[in-house]
Each structure stands twice: as structure tokens, then as C-alpha cells.
N, C-alpha and C. Protein backbone atom coordinates (compact mmCIF):
# COMPACT_ATOMS: atom_id res chain seq x y z
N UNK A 1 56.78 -28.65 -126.14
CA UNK A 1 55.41 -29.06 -125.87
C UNK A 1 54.63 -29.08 -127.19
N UNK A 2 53.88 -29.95 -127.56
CA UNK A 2 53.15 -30.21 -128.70
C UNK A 2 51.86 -29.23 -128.52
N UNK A 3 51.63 -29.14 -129.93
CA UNK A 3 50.07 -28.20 -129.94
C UNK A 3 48.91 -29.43 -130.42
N UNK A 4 48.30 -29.89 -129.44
CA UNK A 4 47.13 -30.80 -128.94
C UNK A 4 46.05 -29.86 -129.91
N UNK A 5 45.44 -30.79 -130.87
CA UNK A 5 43.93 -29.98 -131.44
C UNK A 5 42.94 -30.55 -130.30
N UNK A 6 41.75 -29.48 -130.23
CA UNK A 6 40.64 -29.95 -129.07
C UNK A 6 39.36 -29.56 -129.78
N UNK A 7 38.32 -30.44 -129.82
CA UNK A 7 37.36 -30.33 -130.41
C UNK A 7 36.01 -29.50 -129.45
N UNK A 8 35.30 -28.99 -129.44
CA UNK A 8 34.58 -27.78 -128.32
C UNK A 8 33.13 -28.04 -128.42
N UNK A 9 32.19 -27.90 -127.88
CA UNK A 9 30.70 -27.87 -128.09
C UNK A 9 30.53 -26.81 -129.41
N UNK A 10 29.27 -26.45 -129.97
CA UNK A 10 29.42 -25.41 -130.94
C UNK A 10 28.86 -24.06 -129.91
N UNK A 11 29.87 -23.41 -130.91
CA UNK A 11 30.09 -21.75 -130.50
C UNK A 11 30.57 -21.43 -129.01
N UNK A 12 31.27 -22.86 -128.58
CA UNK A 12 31.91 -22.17 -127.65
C UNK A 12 33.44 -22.04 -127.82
N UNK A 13 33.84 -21.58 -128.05
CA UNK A 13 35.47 -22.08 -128.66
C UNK A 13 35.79 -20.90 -128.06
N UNK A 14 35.18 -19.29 -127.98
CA UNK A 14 36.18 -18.33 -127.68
C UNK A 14 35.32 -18.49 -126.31
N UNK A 15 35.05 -18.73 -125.73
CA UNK A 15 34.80 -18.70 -123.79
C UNK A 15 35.67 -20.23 -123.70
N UNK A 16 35.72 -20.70 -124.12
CA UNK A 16 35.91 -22.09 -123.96
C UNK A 16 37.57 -21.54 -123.60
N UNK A 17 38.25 -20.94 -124.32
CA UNK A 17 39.61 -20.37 -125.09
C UNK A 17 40.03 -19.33 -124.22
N UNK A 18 38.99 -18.64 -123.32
CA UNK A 18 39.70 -17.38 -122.31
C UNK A 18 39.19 -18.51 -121.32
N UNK A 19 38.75 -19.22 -120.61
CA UNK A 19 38.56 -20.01 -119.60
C UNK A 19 39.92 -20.39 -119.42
N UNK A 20 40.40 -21.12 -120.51
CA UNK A 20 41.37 -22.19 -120.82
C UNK A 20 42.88 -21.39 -120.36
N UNK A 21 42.66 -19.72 -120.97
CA UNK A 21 43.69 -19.18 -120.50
C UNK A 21 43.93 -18.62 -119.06
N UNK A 22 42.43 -18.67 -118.73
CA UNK A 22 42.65 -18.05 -117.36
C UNK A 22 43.16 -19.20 -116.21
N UNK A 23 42.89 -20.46 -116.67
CA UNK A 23 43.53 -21.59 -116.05
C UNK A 23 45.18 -22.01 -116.30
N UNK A 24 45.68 -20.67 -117.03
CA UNK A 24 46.83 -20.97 -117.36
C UNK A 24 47.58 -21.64 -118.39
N UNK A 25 46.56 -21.95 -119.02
CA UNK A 25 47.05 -23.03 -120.18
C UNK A 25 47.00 -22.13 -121.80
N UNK A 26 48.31 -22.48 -122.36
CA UNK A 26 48.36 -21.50 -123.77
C UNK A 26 47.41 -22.20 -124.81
N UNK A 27 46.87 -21.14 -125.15
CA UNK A 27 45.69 -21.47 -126.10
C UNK A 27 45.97 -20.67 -127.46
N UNK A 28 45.22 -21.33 -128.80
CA UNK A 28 44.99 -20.28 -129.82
C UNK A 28 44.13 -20.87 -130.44
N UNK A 29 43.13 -20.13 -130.76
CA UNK A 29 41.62 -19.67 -131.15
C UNK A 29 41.41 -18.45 -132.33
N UNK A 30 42.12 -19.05 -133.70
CA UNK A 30 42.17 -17.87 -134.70
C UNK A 30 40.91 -17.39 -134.99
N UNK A 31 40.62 -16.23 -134.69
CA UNK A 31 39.58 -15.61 -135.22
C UNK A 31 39.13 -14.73 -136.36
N UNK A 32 37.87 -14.48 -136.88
CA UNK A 32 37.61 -13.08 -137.80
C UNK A 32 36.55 -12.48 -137.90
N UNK A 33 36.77 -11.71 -138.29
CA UNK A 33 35.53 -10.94 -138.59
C UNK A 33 34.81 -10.68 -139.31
N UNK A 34 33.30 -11.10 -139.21
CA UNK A 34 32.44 -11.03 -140.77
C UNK A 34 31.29 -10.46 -140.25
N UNK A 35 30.76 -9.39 -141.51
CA UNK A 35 29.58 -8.38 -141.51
C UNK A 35 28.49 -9.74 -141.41
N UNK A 36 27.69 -9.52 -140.83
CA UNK A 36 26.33 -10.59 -140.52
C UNK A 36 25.03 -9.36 -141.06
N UNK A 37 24.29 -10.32 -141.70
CA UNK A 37 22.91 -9.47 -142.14
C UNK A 37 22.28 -9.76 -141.52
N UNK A 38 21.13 -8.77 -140.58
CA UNK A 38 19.56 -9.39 -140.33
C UNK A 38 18.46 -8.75 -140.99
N UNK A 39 17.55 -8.83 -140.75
CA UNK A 39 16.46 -8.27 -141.69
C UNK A 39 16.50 -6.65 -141.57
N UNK A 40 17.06 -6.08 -139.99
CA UNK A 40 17.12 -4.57 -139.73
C UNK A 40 18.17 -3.84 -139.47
N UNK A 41 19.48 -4.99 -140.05
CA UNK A 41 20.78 -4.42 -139.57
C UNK A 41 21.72 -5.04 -139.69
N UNK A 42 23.06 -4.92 -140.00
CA UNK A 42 24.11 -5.64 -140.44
C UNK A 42 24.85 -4.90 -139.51
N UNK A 43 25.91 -6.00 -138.94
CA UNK A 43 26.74 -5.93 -137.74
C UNK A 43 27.72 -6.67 -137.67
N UNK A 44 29.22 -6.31 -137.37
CA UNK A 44 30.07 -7.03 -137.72
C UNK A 44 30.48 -7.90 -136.45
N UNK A 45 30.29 -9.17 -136.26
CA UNK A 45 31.24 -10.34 -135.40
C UNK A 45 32.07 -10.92 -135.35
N UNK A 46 32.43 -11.22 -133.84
CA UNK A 46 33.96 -12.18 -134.19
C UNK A 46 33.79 -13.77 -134.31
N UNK A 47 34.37 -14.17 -135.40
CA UNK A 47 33.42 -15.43 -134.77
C UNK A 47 34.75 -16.93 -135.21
N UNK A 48 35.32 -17.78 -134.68
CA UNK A 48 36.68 -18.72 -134.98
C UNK A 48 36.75 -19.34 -136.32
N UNK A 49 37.68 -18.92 -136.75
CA UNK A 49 38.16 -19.56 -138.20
C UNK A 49 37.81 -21.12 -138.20
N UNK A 50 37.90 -21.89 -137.07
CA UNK A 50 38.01 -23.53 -137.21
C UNK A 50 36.74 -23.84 -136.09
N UNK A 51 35.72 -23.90 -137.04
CA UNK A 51 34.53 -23.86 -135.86
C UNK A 51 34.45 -25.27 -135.02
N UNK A 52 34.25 -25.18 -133.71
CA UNK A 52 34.34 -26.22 -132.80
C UNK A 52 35.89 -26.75 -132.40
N UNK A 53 36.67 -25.79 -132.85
CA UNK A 53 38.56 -26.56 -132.31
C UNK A 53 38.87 -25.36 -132.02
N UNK A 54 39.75 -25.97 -131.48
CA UNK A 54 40.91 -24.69 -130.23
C UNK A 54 42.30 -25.58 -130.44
N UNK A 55 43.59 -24.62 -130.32
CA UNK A 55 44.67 -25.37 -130.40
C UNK A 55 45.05 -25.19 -128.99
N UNK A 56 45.73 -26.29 -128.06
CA UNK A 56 46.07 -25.86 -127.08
C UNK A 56 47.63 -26.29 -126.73
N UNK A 57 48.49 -25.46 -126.06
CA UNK A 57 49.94 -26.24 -126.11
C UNK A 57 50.05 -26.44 -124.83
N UNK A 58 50.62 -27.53 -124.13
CA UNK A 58 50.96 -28.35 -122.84
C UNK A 58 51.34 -29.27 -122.86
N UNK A 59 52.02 -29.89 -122.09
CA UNK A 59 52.69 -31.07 -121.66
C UNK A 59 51.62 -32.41 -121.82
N UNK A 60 52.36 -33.45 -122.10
CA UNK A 60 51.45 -34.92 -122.19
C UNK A 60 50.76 -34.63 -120.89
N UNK A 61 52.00 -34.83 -120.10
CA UNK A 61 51.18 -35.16 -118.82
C UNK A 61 49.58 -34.50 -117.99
N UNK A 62 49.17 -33.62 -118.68
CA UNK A 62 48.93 -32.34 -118.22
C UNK A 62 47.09 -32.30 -118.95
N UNK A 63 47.56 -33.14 -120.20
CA UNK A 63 46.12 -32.96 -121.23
C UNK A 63 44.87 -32.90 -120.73
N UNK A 64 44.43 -33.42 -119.46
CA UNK A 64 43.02 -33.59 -119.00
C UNK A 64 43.27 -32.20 -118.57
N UNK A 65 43.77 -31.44 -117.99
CA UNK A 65 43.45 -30.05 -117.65
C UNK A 65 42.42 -29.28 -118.53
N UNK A 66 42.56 -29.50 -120.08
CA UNK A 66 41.60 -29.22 -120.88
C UNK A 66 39.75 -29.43 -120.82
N UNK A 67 39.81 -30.28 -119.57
CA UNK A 67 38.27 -30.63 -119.35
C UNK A 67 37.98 -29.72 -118.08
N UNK A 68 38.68 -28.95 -118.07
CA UNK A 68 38.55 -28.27 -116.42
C UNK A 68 37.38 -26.75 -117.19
N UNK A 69 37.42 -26.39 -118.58
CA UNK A 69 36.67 -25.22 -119.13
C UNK A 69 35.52 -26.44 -119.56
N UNK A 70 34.67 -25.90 -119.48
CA UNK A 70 33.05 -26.10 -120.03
C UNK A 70 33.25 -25.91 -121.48
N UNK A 71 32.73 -26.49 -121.96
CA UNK A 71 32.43 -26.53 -123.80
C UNK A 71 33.76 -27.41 -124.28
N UNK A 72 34.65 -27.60 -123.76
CA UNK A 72 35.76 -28.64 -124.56
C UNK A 72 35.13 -30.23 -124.35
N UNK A 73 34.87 -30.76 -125.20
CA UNK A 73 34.22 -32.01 -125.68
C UNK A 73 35.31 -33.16 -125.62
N UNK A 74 36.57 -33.18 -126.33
CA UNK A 74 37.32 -34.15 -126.46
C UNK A 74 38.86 -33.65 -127.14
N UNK A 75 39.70 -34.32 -126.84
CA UNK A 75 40.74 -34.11 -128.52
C UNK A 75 40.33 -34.67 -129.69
N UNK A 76 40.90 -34.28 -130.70
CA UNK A 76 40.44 -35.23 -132.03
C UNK A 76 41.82 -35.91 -132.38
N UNK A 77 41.40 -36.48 -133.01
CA UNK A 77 42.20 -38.15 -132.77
C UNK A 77 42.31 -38.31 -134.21
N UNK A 78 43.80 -38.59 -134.50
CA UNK A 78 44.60 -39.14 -135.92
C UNK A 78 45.39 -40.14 -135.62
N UNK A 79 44.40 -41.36 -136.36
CA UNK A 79 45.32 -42.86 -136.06
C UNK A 79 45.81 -43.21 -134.76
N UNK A 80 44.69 -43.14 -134.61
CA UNK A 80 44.15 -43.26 -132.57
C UNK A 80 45.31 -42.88 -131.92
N UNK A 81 45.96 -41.70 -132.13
CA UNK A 81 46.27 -40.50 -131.18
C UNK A 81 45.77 -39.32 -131.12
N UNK A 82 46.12 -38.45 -130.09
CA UNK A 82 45.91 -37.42 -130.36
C UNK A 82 46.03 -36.66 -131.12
N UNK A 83 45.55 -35.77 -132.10
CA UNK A 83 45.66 -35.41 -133.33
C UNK A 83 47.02 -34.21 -132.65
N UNK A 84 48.39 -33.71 -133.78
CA UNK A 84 48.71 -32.92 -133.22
C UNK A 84 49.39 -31.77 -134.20
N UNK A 85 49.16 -30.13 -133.94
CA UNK A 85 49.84 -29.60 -134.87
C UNK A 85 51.26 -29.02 -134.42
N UNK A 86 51.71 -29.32 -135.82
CA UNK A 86 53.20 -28.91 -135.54
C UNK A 86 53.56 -27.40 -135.64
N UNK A 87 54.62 -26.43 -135.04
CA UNK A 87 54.42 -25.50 -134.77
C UNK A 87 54.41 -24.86 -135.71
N UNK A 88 55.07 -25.00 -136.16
CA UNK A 88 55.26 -24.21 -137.92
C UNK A 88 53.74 -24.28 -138.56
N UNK A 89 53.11 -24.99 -138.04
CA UNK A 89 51.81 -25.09 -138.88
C UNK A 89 50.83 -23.90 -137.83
N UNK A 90 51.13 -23.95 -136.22
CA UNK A 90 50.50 -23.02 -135.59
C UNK A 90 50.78 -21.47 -136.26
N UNK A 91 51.99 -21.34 -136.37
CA UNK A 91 52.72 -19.90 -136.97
C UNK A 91 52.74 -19.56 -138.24
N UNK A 92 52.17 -20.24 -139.25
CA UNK A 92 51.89 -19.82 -140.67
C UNK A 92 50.62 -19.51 -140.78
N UNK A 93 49.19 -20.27 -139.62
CA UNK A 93 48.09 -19.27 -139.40
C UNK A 93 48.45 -17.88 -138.87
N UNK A 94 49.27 -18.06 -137.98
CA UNK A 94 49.18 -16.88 -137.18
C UNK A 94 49.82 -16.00 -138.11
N UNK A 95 50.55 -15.91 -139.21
CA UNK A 95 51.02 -15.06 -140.15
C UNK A 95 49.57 -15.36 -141.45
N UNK A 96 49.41 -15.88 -141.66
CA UNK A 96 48.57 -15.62 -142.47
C UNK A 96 47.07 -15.08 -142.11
N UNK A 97 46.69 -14.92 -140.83
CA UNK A 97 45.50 -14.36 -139.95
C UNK A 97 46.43 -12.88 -139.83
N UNK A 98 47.15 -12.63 -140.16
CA UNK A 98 47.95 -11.34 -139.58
C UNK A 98 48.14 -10.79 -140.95
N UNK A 99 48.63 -11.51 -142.29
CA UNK A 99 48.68 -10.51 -143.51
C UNK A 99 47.74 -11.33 -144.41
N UNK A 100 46.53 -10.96 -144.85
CA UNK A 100 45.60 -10.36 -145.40
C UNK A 100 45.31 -10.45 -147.24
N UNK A 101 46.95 -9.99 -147.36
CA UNK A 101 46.70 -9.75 -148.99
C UNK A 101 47.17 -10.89 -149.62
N UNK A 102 47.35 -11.11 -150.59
CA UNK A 102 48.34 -12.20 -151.58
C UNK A 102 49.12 -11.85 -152.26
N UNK A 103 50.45 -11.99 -152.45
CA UNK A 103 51.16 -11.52 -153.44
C UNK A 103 51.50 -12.54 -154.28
N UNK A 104 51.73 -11.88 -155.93
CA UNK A 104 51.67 -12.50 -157.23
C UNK A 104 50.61 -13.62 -157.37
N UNK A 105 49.44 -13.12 -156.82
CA UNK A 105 48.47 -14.05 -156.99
C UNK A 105 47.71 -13.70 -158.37
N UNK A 106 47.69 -14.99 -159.31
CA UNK A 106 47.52 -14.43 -160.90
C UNK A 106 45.87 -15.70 -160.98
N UNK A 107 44.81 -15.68 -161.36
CA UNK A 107 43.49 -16.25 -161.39
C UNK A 107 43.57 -16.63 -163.72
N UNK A 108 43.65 -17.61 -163.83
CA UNK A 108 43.73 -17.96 -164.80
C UNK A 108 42.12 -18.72 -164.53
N UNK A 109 41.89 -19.61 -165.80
CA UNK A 109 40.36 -20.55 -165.60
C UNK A 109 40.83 -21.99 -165.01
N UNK A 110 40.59 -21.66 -163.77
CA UNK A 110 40.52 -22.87 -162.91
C UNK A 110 39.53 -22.99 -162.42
N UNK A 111 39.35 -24.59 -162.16
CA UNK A 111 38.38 -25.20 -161.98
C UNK A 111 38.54 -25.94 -160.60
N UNK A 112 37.46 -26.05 -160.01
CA UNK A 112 36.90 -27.24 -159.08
C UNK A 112 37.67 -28.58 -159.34
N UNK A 113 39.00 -29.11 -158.53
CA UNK A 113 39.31 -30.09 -158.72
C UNK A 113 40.46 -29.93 -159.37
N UNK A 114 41.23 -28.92 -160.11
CA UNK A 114 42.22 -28.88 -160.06
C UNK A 114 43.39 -28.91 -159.22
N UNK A 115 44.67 -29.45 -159.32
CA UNK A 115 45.75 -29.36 -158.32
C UNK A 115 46.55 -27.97 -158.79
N UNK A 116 47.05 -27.87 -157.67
CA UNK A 116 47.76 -26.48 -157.67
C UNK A 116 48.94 -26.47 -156.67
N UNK A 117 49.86 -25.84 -156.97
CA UNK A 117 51.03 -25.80 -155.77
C UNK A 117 51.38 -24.23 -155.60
N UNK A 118 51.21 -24.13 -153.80
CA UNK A 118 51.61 -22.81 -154.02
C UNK A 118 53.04 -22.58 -153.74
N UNK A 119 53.61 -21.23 -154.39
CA UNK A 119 54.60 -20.93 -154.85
C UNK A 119 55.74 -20.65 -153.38
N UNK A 120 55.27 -19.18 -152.97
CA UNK A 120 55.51 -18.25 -151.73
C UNK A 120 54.67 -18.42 -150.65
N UNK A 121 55.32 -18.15 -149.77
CA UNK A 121 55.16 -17.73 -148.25
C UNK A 121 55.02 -19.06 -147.08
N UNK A 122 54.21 -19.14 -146.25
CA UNK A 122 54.32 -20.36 -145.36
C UNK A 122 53.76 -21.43 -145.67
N UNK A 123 52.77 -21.56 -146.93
CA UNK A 123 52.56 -22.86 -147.42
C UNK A 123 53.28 -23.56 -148.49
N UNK A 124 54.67 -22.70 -148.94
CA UNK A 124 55.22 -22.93 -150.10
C UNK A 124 55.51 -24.12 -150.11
N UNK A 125 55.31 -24.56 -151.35
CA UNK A 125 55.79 -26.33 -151.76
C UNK A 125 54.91 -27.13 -151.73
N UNK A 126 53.88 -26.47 -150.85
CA UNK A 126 52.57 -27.62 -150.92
C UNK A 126 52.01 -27.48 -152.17
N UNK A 127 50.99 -28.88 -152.17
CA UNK A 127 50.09 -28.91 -153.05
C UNK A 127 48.62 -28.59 -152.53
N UNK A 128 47.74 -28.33 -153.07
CA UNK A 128 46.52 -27.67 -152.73
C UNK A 128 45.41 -27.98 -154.04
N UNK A 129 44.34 -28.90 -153.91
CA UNK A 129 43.25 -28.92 -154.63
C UNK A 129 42.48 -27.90 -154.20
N UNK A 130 41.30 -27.57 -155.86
CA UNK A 130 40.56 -26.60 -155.90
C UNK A 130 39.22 -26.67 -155.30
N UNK A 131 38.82 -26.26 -154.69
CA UNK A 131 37.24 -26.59 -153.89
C UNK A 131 36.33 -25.84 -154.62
N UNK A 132 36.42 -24.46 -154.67
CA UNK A 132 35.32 -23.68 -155.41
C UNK A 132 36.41 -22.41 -155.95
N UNK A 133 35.73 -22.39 -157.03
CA UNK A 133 36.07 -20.94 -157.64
C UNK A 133 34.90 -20.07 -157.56
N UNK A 134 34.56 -18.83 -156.83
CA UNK A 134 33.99 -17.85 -156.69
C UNK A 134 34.57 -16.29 -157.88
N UNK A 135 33.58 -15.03 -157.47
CA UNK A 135 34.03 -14.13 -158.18
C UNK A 135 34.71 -13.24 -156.96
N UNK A 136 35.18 -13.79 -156.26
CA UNK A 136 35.74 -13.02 -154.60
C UNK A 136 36.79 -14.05 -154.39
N UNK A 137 36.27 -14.89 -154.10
CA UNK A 137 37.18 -16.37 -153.51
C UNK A 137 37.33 -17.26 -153.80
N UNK A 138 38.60 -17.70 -153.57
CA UNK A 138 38.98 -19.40 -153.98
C UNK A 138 38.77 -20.23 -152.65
N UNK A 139 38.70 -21.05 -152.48
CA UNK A 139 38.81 -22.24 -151.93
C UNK A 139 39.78 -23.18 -151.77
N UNK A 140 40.70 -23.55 -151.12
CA UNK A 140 41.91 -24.47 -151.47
C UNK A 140 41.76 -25.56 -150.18
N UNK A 141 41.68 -27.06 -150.86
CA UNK A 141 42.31 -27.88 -149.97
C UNK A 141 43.11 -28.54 -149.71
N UNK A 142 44.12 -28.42 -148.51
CA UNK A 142 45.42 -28.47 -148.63
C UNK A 142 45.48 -30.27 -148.14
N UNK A 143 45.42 -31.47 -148.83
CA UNK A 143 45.15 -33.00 -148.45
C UNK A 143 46.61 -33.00 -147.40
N UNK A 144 47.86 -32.58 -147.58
CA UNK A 144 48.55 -32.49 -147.14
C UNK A 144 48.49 -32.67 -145.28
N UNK A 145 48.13 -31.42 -144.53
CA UNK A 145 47.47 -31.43 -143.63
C UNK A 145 46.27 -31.26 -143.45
N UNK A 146 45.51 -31.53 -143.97
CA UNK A 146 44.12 -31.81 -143.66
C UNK A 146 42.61 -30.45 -143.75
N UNK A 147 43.47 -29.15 -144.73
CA UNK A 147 42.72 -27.89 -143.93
C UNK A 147 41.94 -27.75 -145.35
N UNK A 148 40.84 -27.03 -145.11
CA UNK A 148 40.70 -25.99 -146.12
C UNK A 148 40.73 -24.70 -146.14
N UNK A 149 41.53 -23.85 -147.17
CA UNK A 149 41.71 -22.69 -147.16
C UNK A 149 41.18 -22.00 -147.77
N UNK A 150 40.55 -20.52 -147.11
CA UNK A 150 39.77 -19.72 -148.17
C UNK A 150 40.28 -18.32 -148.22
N UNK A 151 40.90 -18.23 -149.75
CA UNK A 151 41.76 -16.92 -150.35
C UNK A 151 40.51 -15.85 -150.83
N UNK A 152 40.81 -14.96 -150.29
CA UNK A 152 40.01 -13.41 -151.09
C UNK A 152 40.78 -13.32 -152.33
N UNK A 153 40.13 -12.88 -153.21
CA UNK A 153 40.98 -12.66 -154.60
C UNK A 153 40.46 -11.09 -154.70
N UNK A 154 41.71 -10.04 -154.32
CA UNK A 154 41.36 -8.44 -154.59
C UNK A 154 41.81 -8.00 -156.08
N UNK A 155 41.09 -7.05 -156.38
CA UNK A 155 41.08 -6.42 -157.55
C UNK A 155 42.36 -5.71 -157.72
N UNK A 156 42.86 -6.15 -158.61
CA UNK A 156 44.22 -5.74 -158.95
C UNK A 156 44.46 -4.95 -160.25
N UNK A 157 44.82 -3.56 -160.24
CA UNK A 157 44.76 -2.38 -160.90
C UNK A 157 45.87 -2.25 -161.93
């Protein structure tokens, strides 16, 4: 069964995503967690890595079931099909939403717009342009499949 991308109203992706499961249908909705400031308090939320998409896996036949949850809007569409990810691409989020750190990650002076290929782990072999260089984070966009990625860069002793 193919993993169907689905595009969602905004901020509904995780009701949208337990609806979807309670109707039986396998869903994934990577999430995280970020400290939010307000003027009297900082509080940490969960809130979806890919705002407004949900991945969902099912049968062709089957795809309108996805309009049965409130907040799913449409599929998104690559070269007027359904846009679709391949699994290996579902399971290298799900490992990379699961480990955290980087290994042999070395920060030389790179720039905005440089190409880069990474070395190790589930994106190995790709190529990846530079989006932003931060003093925390990089930015990577992978033209390949279509994402952008954002690396923490930890202090290394």
C-alpha cells in the first residue's frame, strides 16, 4: 500500500490524524516539541513537523475514506497524481524524529546556497542545498524529494 501525502486545514493535522485512526486507517503525523513564549509564561507544545500534511497508508481503492475526518482538505498532487511517499522515505523520518543527535557532524564556513551531500545514515548519498546557517541550526534542502530539513548543531567538547 502506498503512503498517500494529504494536505489538512491549518492546525488540524493531529485531530485530523487520531480521527483518521480511529476510522481505522494508518496514519503518521511526525511531531515535536517546542518551548512557546508568552508575555507570562513559557510552555512547552506539541505541534507537526509538516504543517497542514498527514501521511496516510491505504489502498487506491479506499482514498476517499480520508474525507470521512474533518480538517483533511485534499491530497497534494505531483504531476497530476497523487503525490506519494515511498516507504523508506516514511522510515528515515521516523528514525530521524527518534535519534536526535548527529554524528561526525563537522560546521566549516558555509553558506546559504551551498551544495552539500550527506555522508551517513538514512539520507546518505543525497544532495542537500544550504537554506540558512544559524548559530544553533542549519537548514538543508533536500531538491531531491522535495523537503526541508532543519539540523540542531550541539556543542561539541
Amino acid at each position: 500500500m502506498p503512503w498517500y501525502v494529504v494536505r489538512t486545514k491549518p492546525q488540524h493535522e493531529i485531530k485530523s490524524s487520531q480521527i483518521l485512526e480511529d476510522l481505522g486507517v494508518e496514519v503518521y503525523c511526525p511531531v515535536v516539541t517546542e518551548i512557546r513564549q508568552w508575555s507570562d509564561r513559557k510552555k512547552k507544545v506539541t505541534v507537526p513537523l509538516f504543517k497542514s500534511y498527514l501521511f496516510v497508508n491505504l489502498e487506491t481503492s479506499s482514498r476517499n475514506r480520508v474525507f470521512e475526518a474533518p480538517g483533511v482538505v485534499n491530497f497534494v498532487h505531483w504531476l497530476k497524481k497523487p503525490a506519494v511517499a515511498r516507504p523508506e522515505e516514511i522510515e528515515a523520518i521516523k528514525s530521524w524524529m527518534n535519534n536526535d543527535s548527529l554524528d561526525d557532524f563537522e560546521v566549516g564556513s558555509l553558506q546559504p546556497g551551498d551544495e552539500v551531500e550527506i555522508k551517513t545514515g538514512k539520507f546518505a548519498n543525497k544532495k542537500a542545498v544550504i537554506k540558512e546557517v544559524g548559530n544553533k541550526k542549519l537548514k538543508l534542502i533536500l531538491p531531491g524529494i522535495g523537503w526541508t530539513l532543519s539540523a540542531r548543531i550541539k556543542d561539541v567538547v
